[in-house]
N, C-alpha and C. Protein backbone atom coordinates (compact mmCIF):
# COMPACT_ATOMS: atom_id res chain seq x y z
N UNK A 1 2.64 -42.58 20.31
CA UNK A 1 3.53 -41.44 20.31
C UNK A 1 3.39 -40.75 21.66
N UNK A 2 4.72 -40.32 22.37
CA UNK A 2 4.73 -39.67 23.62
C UNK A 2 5.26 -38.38 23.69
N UNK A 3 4.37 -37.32 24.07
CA UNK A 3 4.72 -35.70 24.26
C UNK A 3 5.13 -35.88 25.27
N UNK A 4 5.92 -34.79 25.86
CA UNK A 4 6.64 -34.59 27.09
C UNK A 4 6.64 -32.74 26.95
N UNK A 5 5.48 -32.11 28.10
CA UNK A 5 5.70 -30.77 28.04
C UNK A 5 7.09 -30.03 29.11
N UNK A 6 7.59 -29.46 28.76
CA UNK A 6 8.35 -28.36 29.51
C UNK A 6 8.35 -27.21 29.40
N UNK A 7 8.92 -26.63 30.61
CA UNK A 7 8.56 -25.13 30.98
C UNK A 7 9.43 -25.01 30.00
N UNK A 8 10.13 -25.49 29.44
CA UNK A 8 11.81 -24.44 28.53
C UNK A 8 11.16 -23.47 27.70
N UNK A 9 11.46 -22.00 27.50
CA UNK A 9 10.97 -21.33 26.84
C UNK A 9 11.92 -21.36 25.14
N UNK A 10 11.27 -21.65 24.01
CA UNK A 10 12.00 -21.63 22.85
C UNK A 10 11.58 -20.16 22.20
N UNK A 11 12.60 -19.97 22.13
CA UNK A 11 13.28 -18.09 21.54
C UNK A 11 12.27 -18.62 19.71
N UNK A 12 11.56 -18.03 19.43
CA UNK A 12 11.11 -17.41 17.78
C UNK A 12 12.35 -16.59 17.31
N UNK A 13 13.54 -17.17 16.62
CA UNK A 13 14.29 -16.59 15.71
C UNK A 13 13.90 -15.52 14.77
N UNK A 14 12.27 -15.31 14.71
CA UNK A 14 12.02 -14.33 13.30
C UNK A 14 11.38 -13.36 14.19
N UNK A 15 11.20 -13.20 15.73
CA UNK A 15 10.45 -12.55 16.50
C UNK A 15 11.08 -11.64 16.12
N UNK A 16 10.44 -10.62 15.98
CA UNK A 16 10.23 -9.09 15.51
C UNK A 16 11.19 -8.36 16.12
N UNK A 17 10.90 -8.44 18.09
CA UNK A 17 11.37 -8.07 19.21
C UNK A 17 13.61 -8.35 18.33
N UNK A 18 13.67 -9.32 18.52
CA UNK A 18 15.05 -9.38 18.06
C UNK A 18 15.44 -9.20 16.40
N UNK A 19 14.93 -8.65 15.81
CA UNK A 19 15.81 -7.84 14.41
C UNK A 19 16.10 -6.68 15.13
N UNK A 20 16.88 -6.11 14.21
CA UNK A 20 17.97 -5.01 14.32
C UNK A 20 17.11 -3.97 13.40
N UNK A 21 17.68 -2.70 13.37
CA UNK A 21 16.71 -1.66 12.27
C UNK A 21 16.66 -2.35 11.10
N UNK A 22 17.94 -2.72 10.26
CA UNK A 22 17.94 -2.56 9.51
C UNK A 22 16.65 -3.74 8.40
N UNK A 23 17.25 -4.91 9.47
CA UNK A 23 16.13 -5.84 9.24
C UNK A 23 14.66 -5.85 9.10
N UNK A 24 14.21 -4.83 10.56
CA UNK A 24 12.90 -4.40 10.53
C UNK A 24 12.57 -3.77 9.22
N UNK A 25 13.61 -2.81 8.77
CA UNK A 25 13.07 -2.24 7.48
C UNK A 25 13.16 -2.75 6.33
N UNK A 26 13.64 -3.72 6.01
CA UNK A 26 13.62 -4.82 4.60
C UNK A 26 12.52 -5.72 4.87
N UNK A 27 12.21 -6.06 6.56
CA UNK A 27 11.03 -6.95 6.53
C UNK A 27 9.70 -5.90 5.76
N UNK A 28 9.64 -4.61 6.71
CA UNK A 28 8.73 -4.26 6.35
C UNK A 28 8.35 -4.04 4.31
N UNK A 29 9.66 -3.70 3.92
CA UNK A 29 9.38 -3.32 2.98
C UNK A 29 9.05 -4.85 1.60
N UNK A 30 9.53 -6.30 2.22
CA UNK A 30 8.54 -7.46 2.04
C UNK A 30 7.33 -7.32 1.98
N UNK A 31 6.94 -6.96 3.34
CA UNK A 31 5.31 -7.07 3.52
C UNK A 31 4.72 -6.25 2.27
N UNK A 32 4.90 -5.13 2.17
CA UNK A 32 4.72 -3.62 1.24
C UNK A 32 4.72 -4.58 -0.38
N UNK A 33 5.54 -5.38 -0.75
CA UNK A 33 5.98 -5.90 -1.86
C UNK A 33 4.79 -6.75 -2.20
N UNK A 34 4.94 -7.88 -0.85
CA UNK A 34 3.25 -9.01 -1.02
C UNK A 34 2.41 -8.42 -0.97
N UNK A 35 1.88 -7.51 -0.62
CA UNK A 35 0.50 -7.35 -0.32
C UNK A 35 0.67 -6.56 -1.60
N UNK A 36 1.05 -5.99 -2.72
CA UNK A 36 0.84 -5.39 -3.47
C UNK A 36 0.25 -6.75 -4.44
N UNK A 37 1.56 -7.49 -4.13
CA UNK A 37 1.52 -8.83 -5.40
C UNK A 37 0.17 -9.36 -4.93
N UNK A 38 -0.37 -10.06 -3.61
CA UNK A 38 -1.64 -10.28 -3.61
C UNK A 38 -2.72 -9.75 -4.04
N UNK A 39 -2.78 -8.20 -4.15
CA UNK A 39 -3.75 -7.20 -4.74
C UNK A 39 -3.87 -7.47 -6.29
N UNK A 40 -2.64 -7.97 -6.58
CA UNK A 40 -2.56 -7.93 -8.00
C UNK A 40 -3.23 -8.80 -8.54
N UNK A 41 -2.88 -9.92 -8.28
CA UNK A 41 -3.55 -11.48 -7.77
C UNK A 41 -5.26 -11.25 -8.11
N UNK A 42 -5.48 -10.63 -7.06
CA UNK A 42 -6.94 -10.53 -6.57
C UNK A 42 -7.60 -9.79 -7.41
N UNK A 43 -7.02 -8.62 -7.99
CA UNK A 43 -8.11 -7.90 -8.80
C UNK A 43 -7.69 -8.18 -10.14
N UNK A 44 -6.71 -8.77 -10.80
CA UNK A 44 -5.80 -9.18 -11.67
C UNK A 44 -7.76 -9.70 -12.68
N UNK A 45 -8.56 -10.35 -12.57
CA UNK A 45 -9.67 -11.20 -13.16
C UNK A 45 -10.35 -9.93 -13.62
N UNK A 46 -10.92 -9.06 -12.54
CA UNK A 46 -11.75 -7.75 -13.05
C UNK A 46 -11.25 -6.48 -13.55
N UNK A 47 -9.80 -6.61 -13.97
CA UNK A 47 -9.35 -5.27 -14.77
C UNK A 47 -10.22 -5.09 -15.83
N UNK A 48 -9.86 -5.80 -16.66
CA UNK A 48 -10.63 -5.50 -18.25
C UNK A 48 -11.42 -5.36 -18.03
N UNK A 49 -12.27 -6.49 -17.30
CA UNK A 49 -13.75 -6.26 -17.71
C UNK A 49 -14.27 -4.89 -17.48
N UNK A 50 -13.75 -4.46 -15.87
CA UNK A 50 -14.42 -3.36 -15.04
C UNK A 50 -14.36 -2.28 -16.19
N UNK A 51 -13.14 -2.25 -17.36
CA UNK A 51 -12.38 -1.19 -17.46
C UNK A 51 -13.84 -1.29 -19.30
N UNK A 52 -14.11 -2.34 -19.48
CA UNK A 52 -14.83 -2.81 -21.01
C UNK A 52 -15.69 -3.38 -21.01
N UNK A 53 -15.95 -3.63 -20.04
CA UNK A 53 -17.55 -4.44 -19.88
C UNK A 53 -17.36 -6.30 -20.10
N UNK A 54 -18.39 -6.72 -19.85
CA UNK A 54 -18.25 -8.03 -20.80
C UNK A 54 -19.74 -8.63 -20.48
N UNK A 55 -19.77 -8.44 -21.70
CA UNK A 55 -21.47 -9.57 -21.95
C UNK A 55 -22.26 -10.48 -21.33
N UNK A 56 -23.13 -9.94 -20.87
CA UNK A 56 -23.71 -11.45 -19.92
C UNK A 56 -25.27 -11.06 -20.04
N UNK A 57 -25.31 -12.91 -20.54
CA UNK A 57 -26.85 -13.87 -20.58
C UNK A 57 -28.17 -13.01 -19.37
N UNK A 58 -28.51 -12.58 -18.66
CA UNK A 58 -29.60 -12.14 -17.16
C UNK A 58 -30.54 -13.18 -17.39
N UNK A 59 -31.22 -13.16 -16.15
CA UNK A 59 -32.24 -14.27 -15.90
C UNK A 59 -33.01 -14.02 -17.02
N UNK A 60 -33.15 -12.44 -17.29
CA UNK A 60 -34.77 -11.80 -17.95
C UNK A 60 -34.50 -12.34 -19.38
N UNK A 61 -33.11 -12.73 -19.76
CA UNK A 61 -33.36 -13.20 -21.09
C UNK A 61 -32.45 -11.99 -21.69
N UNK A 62 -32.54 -10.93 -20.97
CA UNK A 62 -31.47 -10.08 -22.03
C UNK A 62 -29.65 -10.07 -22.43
N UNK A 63 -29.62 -9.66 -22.79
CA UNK A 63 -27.69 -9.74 -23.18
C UNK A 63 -27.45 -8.61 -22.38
N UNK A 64 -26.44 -7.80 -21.62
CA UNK A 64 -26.60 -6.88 -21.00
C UNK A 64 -24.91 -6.59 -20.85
N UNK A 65 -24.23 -5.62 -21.35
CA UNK A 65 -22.62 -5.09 -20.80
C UNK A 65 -22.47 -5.13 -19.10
N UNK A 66 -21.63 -5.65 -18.48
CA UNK A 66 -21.98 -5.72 -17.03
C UNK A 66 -20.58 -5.06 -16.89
N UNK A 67 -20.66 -4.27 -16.08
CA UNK A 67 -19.10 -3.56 -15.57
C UNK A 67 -18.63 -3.81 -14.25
N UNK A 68 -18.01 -4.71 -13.70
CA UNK A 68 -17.70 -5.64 -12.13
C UNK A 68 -16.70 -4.46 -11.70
N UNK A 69 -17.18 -4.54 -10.38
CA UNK A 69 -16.11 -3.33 -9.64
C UNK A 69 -16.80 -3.81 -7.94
N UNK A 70 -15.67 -3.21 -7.13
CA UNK A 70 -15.77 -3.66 -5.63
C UNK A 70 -16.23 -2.32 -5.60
N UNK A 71 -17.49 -2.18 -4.53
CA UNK A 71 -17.64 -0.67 -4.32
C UNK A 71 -17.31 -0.90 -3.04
N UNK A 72 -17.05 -0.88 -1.71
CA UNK A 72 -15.94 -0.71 -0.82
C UNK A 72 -15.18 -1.59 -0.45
N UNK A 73 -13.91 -1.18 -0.38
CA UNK A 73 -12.56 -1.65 -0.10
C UNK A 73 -12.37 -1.42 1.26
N UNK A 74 -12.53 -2.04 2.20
CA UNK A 74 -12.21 -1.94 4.14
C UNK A 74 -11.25 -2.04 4.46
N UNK A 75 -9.74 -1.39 4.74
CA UNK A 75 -9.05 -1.33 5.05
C UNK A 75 -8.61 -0.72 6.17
N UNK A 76 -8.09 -1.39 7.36
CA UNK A 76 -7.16 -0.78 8.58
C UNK A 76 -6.19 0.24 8.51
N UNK A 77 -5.85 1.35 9.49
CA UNK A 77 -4.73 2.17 8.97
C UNK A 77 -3.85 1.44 8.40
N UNK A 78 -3.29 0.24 8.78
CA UNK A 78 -2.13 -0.36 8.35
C UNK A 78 -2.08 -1.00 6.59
N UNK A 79 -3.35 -1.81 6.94
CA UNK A 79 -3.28 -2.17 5.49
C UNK A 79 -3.59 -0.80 4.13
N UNK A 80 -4.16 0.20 4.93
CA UNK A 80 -4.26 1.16 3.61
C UNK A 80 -2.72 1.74 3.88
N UNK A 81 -1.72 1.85 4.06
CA UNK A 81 -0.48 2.55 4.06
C UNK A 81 0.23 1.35 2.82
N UNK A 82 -0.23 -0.29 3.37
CA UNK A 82 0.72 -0.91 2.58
C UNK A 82 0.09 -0.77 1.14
N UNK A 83 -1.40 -0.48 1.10
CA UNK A 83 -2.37 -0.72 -0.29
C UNK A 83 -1.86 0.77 -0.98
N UNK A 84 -1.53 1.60 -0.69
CA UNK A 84 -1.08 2.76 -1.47
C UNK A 84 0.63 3.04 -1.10
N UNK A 85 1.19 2.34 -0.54
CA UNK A 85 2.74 2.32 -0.37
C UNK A 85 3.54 3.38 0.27
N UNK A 86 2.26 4.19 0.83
CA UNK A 86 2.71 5.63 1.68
C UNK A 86 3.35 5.08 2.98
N UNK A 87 3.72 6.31 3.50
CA UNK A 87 4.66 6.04 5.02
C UNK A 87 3.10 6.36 6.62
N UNK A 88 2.21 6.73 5.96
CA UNK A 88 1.36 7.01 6.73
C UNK A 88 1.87 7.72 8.25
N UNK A 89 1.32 7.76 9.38
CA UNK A 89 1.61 8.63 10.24
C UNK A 89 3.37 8.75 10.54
N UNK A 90 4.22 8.06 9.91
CA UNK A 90 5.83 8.60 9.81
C UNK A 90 6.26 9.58 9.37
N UNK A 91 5.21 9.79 8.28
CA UNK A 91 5.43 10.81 6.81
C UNK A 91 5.30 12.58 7.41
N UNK A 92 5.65 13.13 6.62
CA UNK A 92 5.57 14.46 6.67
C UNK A 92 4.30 14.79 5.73
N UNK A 93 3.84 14.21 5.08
CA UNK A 93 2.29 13.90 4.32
C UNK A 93 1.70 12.85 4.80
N UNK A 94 1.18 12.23 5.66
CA UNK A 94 0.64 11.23 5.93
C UNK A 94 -0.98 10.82 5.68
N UNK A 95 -1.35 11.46 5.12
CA UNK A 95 -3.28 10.92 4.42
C UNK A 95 -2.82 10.57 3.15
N UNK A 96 -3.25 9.65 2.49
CA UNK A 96 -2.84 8.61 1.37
C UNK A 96 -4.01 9.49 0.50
N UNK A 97 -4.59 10.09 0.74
CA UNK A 97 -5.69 11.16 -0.06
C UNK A 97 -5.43 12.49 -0.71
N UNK A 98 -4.02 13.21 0.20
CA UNK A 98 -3.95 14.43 0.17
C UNK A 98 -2.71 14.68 0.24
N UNK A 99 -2.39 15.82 0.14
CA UNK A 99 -1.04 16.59 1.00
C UNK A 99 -0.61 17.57 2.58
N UNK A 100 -1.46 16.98 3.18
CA UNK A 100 -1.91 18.03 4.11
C UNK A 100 -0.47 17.57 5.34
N UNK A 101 0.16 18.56 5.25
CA UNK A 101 1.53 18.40 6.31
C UNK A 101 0.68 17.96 7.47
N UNK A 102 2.11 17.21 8.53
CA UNK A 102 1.46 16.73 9.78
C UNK A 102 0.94 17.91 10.43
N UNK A 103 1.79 18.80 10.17
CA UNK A 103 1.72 20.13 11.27
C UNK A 103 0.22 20.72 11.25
N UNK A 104 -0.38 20.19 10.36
CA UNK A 104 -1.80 20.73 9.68
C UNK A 104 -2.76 19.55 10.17
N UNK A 105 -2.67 18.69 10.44
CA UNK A 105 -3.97 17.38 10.36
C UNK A 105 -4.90 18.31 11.60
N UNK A 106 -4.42 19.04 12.37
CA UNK A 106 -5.63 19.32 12.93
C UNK A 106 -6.76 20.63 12.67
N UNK A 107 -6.45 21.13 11.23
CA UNK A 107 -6.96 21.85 10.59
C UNK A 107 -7.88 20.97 9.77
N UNK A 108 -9.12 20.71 10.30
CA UNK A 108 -9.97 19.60 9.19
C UNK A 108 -11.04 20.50 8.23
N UNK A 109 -11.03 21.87 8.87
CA UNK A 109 -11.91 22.39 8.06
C UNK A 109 -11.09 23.35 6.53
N UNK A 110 -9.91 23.08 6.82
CA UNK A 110 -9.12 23.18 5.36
C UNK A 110 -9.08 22.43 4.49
N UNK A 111 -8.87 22.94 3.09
CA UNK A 111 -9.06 21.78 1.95
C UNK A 111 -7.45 22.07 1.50
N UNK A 112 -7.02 21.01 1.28
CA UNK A 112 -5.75 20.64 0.79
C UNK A 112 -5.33 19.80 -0.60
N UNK A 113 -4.09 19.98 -1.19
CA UNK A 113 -4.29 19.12 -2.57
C UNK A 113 -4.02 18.56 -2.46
N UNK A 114 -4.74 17.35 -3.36
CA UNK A 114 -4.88 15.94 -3.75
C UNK A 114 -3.50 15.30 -4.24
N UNK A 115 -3.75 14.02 -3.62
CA UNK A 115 -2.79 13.47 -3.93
C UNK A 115 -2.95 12.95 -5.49
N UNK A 116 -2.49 12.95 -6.64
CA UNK A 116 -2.88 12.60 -7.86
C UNK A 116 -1.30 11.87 -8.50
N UNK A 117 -1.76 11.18 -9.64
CA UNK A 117 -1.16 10.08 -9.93
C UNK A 117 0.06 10.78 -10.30
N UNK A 118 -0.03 11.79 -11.26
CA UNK A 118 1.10 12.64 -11.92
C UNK A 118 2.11 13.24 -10.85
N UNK A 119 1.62 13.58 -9.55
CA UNK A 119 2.40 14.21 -8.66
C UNK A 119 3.11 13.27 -7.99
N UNK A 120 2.35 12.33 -7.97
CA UNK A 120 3.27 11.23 -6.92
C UNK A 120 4.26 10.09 -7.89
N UNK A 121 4.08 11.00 -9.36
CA UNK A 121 4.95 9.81 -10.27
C UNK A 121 6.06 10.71 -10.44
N UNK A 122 5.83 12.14 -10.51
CA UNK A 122 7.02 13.23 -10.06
C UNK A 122 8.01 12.97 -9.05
N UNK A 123 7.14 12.73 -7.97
CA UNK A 123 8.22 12.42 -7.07
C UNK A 123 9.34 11.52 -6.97
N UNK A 124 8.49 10.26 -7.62
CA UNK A 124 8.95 9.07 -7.48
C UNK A 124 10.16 8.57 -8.52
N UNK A 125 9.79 9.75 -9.57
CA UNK A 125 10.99 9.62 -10.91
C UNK A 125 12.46 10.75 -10.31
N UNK A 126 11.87 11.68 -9.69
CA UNK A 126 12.88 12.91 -8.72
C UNK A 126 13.66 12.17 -7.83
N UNK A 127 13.35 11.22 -6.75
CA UNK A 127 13.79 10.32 -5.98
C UNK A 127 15.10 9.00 -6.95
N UNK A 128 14.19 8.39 -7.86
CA UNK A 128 15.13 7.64 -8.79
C UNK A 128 16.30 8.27 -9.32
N UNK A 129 16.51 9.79 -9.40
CA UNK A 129 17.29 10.52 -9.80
C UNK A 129 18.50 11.06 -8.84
N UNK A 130 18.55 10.47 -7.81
CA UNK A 130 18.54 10.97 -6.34
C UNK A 130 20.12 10.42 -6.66
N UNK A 131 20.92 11.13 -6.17
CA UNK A 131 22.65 10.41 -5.94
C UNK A 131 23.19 9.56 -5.21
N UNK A 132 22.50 9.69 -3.96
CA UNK A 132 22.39 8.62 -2.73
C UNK A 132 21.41 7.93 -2.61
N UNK A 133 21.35 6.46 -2.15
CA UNK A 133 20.08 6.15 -1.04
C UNK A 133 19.55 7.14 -0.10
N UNK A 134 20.53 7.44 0.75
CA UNK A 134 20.01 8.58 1.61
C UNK A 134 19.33 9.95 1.14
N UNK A 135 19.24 10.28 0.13
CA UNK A 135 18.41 11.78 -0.58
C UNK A 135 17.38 10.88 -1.27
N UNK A 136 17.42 10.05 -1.50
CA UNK A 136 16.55 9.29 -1.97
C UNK A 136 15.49 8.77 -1.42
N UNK A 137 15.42 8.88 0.00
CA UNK A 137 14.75 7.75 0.68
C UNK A 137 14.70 9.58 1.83
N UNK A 138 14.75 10.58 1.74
CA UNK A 138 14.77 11.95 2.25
C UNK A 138 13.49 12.35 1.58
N UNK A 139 13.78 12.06 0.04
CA UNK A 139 12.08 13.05 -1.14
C UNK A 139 11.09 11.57 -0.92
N UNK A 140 11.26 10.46 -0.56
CA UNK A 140 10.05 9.52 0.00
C UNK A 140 9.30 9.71 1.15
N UNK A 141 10.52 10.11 1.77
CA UNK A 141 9.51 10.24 3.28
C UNK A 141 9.39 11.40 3.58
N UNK A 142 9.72 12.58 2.86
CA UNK A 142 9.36 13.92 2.63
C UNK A 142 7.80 13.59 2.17
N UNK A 143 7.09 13.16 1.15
CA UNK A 143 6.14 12.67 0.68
C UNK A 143 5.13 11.45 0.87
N UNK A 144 5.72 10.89 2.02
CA UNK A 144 5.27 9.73 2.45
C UNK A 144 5.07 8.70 1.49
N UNK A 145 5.87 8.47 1.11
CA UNK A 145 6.23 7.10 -0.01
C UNK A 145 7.50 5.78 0.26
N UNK A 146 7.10 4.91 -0.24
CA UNK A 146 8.05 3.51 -0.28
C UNK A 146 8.38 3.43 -1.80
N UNK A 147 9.44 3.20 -2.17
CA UNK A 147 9.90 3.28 -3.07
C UNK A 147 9.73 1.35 -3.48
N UNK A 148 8.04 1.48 -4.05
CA UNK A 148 8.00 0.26 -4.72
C UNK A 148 6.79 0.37 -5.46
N UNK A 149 6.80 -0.95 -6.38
CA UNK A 149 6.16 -0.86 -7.81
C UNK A 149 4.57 -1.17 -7.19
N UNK A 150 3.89 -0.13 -7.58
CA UNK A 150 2.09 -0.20 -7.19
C UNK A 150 1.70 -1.45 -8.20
N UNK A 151 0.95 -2.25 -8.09
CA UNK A 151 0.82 -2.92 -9.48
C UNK A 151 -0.78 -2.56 -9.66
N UNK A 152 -1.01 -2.27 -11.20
CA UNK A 152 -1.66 -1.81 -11.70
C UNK A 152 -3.10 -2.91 -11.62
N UNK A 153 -4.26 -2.55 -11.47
CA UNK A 153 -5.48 -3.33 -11.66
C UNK A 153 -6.55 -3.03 -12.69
């Protein structure tokens, strides 16, 4: 078999550089989709148990309830925006922890409220209610949110 190199430069059709907005933002909101479904995937084995225990034999001979859980999760700014589905530094809330407006991040010695499940399921049912895409996708990134399904672990 015979290679033959040339200078010709071949264009990447999916290069990033050439989508248009609109594209960029359906790609991104792919990525946002898999990485949820991979999470799901991944912790999908230790729900129950973590959540009920499950029985296990120990060397010592005893029977023992064992409760499996990851105690840290390492995530990059990027991957924690896609792991909680926030808009991160775009947002007008951007800490996936809190509510603390941008205008505020440099107030660290303030305490601000929590981001909690009920508030951000408020939003997210307020948004579904929304008349347009556009008011819709206004109370998301008012809140720093992607309007997609977290999957549960």
């Amino acid at each position: 078999m015979k290679f033959v190199l040339t200078s010709e430069k071949i264009e990447d059709p999916a290069h990033p550089s050439d989508r248009g907005s609109a594209e960029t933002l359906e790609f991104a909101q792919f990525k946002r989709e898999v990485y949820q479904k991979v999470l799901s995937r991944v912790f999908a084995s230790l729900g129950r148990r973590s959540r009920c225990g499950e029985a296990h034999l120990c060397n010592d001979g005893n029977i023992r309830i064992l409760y499996p859980g990851i105690l840290i999760e390492s995530q990059d700014g990027e991957e924690t925006s896609y792991f909680c589905a926030c808009r991160a530094a775009s947002a007008n809330h951007p800490c996936p922890k809190c509510l603390v407006n941008k205008s505020d991040l440099h107030r660290i010695t303030k305490t601000f409220t929590p981001r909690s499940t009920e508030s951000m399921r408020s939003v997210l049912q307020r948004a579904s209610q929304a008349m347009s895409k556009a008011a819709k996708e206004k109370i998301l990134q008012d809140h720093g949110l992607h309007d997609i399904k977290v999957r549960q672990r």
